[in-house]
C-alpha atoms as a PDB file:
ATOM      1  CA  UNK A   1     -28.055 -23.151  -0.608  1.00  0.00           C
ATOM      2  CA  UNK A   2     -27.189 -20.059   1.845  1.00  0.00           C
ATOM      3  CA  UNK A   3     -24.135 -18.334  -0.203  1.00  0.00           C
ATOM      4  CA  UNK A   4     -22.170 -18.157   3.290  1.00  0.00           C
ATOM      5  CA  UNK A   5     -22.369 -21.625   3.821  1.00  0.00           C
ATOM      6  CA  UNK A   6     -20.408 -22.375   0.664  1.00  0.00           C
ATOM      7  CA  UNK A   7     -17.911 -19.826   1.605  1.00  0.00           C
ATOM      8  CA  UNK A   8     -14.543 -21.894   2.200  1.00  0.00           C
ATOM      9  CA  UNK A   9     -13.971 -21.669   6.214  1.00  0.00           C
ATOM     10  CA  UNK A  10     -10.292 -22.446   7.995  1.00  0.00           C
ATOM     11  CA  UNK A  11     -10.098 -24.448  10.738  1.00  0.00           C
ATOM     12  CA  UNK A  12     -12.093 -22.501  13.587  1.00  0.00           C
ATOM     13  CA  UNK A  13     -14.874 -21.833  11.219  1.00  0.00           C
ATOM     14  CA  UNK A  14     -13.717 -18.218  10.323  1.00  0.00           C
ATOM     15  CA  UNK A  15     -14.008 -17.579   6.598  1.00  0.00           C
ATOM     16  CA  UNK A  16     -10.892 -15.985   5.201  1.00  0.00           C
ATOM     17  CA  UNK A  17     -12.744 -12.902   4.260  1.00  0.00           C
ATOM     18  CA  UNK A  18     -14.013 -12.222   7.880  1.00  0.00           C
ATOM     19  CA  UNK A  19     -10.396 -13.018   8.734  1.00  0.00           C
ATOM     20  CA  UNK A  20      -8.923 -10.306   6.548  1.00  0.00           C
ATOM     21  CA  UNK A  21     -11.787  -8.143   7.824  1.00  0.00           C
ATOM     22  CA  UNK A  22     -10.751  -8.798  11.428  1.00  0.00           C
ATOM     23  CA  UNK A  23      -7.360  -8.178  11.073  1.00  0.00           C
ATOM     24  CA  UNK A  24      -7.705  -4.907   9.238  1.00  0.00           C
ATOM     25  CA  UNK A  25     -10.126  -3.682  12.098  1.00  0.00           C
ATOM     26  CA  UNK A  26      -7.355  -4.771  14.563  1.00  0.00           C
ATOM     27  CA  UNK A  27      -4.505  -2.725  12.685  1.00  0.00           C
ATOM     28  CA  UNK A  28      -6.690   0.215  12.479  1.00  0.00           C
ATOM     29  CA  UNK A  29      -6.840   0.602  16.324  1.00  0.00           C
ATOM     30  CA  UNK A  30      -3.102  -0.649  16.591  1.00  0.00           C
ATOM     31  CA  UNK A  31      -1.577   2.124  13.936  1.00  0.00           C
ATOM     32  CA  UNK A  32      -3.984   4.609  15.486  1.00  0.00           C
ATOM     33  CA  UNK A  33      -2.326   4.099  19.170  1.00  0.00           C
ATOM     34  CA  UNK A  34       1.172   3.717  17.230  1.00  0.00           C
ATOM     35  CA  UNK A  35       0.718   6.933  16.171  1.00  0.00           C
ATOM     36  CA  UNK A  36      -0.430   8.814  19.266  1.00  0.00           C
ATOM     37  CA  UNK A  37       2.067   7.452  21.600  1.00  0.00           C
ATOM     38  CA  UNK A  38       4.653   5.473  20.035  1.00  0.00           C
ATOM     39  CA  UNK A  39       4.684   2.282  19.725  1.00  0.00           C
ATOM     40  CA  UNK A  40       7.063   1.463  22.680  1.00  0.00           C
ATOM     41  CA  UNK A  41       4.379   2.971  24.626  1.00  0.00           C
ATOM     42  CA  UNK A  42       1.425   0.857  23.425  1.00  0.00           C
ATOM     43  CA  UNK A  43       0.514  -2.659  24.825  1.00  0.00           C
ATOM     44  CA  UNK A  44      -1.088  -5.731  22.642  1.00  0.00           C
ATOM     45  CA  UNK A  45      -3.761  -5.451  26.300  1.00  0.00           C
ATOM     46  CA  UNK A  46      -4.182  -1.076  24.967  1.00  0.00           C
ATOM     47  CA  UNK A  47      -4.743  -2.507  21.034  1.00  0.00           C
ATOM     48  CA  UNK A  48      -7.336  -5.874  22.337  1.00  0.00           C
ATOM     49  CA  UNK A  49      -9.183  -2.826  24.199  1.00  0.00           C
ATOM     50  CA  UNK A  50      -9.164  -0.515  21.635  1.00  0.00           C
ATOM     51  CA  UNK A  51     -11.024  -3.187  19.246  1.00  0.00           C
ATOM     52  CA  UNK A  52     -12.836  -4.639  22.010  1.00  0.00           C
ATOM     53  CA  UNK A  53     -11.220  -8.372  21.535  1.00  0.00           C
ATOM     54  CA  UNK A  54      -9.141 -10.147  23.393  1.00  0.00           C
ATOM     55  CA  UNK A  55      -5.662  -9.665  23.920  1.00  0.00           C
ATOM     56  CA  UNK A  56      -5.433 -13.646  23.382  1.00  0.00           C
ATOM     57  CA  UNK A  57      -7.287 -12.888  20.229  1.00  0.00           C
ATOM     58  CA  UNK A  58      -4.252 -10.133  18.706  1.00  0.00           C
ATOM     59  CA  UNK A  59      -1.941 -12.789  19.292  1.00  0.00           C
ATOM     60  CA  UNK A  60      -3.675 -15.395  17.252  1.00  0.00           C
ATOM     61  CA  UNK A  61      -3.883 -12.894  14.760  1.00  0.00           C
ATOM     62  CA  UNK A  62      -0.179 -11.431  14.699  1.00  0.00           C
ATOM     63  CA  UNK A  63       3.232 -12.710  15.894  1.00  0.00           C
ATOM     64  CA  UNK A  64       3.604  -9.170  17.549  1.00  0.00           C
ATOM     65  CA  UNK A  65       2.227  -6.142  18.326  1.00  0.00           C
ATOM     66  CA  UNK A  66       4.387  -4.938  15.505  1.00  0.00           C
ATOM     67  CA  UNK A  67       2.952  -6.839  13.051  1.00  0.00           C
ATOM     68  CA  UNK A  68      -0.511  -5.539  13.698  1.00  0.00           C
ATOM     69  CA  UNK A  69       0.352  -2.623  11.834  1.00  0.00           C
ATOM     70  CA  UNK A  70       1.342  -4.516   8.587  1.00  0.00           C
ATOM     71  CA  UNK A  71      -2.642  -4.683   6.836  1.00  0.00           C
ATOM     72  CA  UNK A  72      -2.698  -1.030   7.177  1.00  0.00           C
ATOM     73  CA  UNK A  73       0.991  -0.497   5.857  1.00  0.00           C
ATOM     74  CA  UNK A  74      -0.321  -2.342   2.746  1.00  0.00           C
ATOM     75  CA  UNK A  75      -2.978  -0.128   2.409  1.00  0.00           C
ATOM     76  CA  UNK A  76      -0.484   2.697   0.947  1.00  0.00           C
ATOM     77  CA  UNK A  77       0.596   1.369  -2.026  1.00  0.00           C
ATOM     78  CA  UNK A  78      -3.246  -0.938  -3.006  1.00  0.00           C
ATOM     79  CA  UNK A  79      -4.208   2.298  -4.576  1.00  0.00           C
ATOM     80  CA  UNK A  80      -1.624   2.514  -7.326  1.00  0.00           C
ATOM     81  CA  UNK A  81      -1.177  -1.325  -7.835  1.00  0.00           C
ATOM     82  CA  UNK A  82      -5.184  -1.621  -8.423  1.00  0.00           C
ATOM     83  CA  UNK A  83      -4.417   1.436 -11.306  1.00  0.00           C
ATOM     84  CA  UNK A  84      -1.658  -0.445 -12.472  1.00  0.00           C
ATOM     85  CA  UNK A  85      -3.961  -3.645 -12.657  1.00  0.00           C
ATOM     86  CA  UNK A  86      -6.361  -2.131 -14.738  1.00  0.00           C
ATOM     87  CA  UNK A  87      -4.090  -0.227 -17.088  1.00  0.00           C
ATOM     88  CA  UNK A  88      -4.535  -0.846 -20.894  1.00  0.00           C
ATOM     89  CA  UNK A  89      -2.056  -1.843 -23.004  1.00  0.00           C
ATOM     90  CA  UNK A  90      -3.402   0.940 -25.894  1.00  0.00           C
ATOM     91  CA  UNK A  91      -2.814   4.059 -22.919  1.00  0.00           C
ATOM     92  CA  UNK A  92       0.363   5.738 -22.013  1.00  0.00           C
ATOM     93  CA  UNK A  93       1.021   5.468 -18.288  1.00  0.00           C
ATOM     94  CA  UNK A  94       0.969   9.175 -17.659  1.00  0.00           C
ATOM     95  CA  UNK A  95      -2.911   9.507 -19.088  1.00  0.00           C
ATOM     96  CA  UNK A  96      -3.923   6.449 -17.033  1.00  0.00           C
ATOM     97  CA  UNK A  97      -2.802   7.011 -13.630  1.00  0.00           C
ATOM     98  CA  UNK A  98      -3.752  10.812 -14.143  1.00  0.00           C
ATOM     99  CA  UNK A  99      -7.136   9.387 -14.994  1.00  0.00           C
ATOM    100  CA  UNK A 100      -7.303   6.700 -12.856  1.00  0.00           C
ATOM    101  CA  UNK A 101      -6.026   8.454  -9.617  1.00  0.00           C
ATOM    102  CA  UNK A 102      -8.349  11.639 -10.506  1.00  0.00           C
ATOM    103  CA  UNK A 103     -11.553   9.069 -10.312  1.00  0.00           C
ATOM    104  CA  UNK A 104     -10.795   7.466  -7.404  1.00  0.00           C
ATOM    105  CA  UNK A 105     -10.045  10.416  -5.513  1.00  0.00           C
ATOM    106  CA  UNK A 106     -13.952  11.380  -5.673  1.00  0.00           C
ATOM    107  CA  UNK A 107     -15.172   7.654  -5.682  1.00  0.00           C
ATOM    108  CA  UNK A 108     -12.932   6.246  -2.856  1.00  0.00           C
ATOM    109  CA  UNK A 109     -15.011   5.460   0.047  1.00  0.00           C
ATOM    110  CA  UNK A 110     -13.953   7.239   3.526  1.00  0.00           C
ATOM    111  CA  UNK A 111     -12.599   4.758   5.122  1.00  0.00           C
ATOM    112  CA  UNK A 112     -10.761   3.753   2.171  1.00  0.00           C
ATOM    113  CA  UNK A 113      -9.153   7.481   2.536  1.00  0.00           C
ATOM    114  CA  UNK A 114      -8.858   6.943   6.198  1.00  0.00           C
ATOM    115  CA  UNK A 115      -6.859   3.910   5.848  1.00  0.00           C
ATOM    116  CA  UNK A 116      -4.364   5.139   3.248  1.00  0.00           C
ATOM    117  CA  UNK A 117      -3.802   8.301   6.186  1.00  0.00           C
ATOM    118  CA  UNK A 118      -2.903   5.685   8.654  1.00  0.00           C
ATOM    119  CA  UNK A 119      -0.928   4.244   5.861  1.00  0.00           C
ATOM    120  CA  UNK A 120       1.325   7.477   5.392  1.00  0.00           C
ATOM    121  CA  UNK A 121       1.466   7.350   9.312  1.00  0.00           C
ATOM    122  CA  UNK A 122       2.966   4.075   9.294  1.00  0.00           C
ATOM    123  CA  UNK A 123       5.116   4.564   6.480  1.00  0.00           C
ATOM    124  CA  UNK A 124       6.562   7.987   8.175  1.00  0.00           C
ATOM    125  CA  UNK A 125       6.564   6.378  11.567  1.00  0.00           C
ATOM    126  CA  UNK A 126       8.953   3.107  10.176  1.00  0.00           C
ATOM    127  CA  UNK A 127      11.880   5.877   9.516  1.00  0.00           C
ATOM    128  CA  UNK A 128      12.587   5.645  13.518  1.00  0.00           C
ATOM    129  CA  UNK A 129      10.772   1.852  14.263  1.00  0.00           C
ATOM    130  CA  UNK A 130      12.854  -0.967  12.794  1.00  0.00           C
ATOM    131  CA  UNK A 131       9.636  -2.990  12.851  1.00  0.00           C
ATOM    132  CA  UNK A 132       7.500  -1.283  11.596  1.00  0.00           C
ATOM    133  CA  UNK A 133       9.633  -1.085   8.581  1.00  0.00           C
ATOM    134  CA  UNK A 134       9.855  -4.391   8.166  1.00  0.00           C
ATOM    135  CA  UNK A 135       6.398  -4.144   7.593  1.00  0.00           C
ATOM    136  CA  UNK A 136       6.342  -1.612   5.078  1.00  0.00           C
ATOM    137  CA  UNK A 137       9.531  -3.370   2.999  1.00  0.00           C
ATOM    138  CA  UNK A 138       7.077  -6.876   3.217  1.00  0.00           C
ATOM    139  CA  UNK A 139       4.599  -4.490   1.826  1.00  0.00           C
ATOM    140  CA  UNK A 140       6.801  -2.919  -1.212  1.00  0.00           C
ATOM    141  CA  UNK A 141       8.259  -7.337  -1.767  1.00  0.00           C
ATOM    142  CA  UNK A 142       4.538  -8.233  -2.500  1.00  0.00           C
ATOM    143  CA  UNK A 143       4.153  -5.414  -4.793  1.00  0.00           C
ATOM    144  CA  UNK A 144       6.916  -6.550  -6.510  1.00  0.00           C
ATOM    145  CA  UNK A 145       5.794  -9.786  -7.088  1.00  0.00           C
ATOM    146  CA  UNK A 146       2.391  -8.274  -8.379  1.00  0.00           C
ATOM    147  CA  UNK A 147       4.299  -5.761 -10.517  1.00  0.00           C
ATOM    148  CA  UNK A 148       6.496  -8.900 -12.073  1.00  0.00           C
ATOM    149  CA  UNK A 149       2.842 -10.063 -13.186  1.00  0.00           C
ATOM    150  CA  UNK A 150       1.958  -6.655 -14.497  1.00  0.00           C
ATOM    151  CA  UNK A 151       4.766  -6.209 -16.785  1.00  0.00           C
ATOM    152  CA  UNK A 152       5.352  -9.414 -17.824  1.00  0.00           C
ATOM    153  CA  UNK A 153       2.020  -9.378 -19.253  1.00  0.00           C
ATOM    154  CA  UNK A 154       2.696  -5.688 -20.759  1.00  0.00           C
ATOM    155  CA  UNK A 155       5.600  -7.257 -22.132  1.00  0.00           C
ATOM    156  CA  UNK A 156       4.352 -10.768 -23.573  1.00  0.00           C
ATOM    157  CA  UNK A 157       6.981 -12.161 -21.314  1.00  0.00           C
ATOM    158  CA  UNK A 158       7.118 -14.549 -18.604  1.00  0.00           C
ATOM    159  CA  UNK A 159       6.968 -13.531 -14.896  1.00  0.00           C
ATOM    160  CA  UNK A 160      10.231 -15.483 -13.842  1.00  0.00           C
ATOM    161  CA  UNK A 161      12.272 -13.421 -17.210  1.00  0.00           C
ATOM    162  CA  UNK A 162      15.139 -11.629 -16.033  1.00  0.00           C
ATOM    163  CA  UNK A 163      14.246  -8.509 -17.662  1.00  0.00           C
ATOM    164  CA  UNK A 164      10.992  -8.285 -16.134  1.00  0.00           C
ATOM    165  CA  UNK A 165      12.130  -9.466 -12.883  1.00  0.00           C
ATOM    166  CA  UNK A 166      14.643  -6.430 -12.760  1.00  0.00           C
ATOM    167  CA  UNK A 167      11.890  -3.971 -14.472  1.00  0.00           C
ATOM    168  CA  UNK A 168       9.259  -4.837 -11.457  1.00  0.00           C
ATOM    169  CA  UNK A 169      12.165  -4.787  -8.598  1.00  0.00           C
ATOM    170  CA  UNK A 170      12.880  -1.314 -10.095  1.00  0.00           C
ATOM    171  CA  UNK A 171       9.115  -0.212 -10.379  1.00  0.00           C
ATOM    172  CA  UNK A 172       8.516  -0.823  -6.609  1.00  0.00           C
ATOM    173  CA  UNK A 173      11.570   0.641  -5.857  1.00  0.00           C
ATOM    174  CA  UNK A 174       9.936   4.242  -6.978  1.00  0.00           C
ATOM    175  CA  UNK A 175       6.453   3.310  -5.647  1.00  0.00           C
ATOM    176  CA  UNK A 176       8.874   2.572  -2.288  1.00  0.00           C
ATOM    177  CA  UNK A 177      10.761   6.139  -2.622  1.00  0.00           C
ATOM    178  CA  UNK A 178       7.602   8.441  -3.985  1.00  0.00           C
ATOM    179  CA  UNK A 179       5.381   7.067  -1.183  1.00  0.00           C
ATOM    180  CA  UNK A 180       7.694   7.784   1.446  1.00  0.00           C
ATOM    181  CA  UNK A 181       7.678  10.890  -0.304  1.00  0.00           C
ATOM    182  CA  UNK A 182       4.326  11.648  -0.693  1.00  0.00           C
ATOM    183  CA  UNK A 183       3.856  10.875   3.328  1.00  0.00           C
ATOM    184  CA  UNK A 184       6.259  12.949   4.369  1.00  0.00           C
ATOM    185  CA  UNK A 185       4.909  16.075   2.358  1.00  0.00           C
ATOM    186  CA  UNK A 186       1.157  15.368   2.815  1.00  0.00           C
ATOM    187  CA  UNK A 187       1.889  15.265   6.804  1.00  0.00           C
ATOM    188  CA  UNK A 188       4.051  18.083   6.884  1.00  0.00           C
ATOM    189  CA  UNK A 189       1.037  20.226   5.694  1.00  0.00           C
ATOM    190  CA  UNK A 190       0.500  19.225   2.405  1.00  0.00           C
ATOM    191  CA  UNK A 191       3.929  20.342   0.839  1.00  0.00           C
ATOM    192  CA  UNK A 192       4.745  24.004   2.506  1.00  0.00           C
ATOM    193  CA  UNK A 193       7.685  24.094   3.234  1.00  0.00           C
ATOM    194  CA  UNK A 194       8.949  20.980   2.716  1.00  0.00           C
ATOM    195  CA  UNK A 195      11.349  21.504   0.021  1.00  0.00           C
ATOM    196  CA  UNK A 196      11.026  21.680  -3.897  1.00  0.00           C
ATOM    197  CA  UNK A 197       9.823  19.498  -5.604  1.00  0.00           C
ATOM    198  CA  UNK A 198       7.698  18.188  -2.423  1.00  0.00           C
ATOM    199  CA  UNK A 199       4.273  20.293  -2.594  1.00  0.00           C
ATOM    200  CA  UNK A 200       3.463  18.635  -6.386  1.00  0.00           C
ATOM    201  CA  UNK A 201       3.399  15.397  -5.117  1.00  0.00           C
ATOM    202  CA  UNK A 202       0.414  15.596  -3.454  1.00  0.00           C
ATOM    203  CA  UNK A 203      -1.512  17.350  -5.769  1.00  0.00           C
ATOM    204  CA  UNK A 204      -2.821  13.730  -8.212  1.00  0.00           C
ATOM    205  CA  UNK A 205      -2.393  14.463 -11.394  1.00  0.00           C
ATOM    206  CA  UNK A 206       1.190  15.601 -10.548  1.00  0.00           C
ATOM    207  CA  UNK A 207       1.698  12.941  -8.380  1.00  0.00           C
ATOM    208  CA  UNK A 208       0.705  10.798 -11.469  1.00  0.00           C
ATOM    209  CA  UNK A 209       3.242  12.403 -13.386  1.00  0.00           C
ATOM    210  CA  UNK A 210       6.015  11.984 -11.223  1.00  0.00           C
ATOM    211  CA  UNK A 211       5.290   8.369 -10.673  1.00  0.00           C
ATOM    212  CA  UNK A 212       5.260   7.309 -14.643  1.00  0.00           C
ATOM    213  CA  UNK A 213       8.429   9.468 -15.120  1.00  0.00           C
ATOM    214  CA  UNK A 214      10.063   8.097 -12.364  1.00  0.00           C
ATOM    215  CA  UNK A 215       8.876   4.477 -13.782  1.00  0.00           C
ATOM    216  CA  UNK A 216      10.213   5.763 -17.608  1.00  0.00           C
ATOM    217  CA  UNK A 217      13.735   6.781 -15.866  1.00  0.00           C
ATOM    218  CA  UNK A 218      14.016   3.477 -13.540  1.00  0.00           C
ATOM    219  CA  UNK A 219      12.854   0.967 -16.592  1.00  0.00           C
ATOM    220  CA  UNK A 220      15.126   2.717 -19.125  1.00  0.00           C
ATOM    221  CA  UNK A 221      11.532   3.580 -20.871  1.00  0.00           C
ATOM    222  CA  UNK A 222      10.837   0.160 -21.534  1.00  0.00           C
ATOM    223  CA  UNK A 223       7.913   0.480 -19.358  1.00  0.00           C
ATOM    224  CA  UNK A 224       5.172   3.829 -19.892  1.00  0.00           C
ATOM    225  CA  UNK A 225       4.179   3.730 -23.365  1.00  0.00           C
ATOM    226  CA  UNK A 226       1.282   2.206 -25.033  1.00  0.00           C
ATOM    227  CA  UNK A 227       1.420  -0.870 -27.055  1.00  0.00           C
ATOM    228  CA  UNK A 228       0.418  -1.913 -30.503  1.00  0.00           C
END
């Protein structure tokens, strides 16, 4: 049997993969033109155009024009949450995300790097667009809920414990904080001038180390080091 034809399909016979697919392609164009010329200035007609859809189309896609920006907003913090996914219980967080983040910054496809650009657009562009940081604060709640999975299984503890609950709302609080950050550095030239402290952060491995001792200080070390 053709593998496609097993593939579960909504009503409207798009498979939710082609769906995803569709609406990252559609928030690509839409942060692009958010970027250029504001996002006041840019019509859901200007972002069905750019992809070459419909403007009926965007709208059965996203509640707003707005929300078309969201898949890409999520694109800046899948990165780090895919490192903390795969982190090993017998590694200290500084050595895996410095590993980890080193890797991937030669193995990450380019549009993979071009999307987590946008991302940092996005992210910069919500301090000034009340929408399109409700976007980015969805983003940082559903890594939250990922990160309550993380640790609680770092911890041998259930998801819904309080302890873990408060560890993960404080871990995406720094991921929230160091990838603002991180944007505003990395588009202000890469750090010059920008302020100590600022021109580290997006060089990896030191980004790596800020994030895990920003994670040590905001989990009152419970969370960083390896376990037996």
């Amino acid at each position: 049997m053709n593998a496609m034809a097993t593939e579960k399909r909504p009503v409207g016979g798009m498979s939710e993969r082609r769906r995803t697919r569709l609406r990252l392609e559609i928030s690509r164009e839409a942060a692009r033109l958010f970027w250029k010329q504001g996002v006041a200035a840019t019509s859901g007609d200007q972002i069905a155009d750019a992809v070459g859809l419909s403007t009926r189309t965007i709208w059965r896609h996203f509640r707003s024009k707005e929300a078309c920006a969201e898949p890409i907003v999520m694109q800046g913090v899948v990165t780090l949450m895919s490192v903390l996914h795969s982190w090993p219980k017998d590694s200290s967080l500084e050595d895996h995300l410095a590993g980890e983040l080193v890797r991937l910054q030669y193995e990450m496809r380019p549009v993979d790097l071009t999307d987590e650009m946008l991302a940092m657009k996005m992210i910069r562009l919500a301090d000034r667009e009340p929408a399109l940081r409700t976007a980015w604060l969805m983003a940082c709640d559903q890594t939250e809920q990922q990160l309550r999975v993380i640790i609680g299984d770092r911890l041998g503890r259930p998801v819904g414990d309080l302890e873990v609950r408060l560890h993960a709302a404080a871990i995406a609080a720094v991921v929230r904080v160091l990838d603002e950050q991180i944007g505003v550095a990395f588009l202000a030239g890469a750090g010059v001038g920008t302020g100590a402290g600022t021109k580290e952060l997006t060089d990896v491995k030191a980004s790596a180390r800020q994030f895990a001792h920003a994670i040590r200080m905001a989990t009152g070390g419970a969370v960083g080091d390896p376990i037996a």
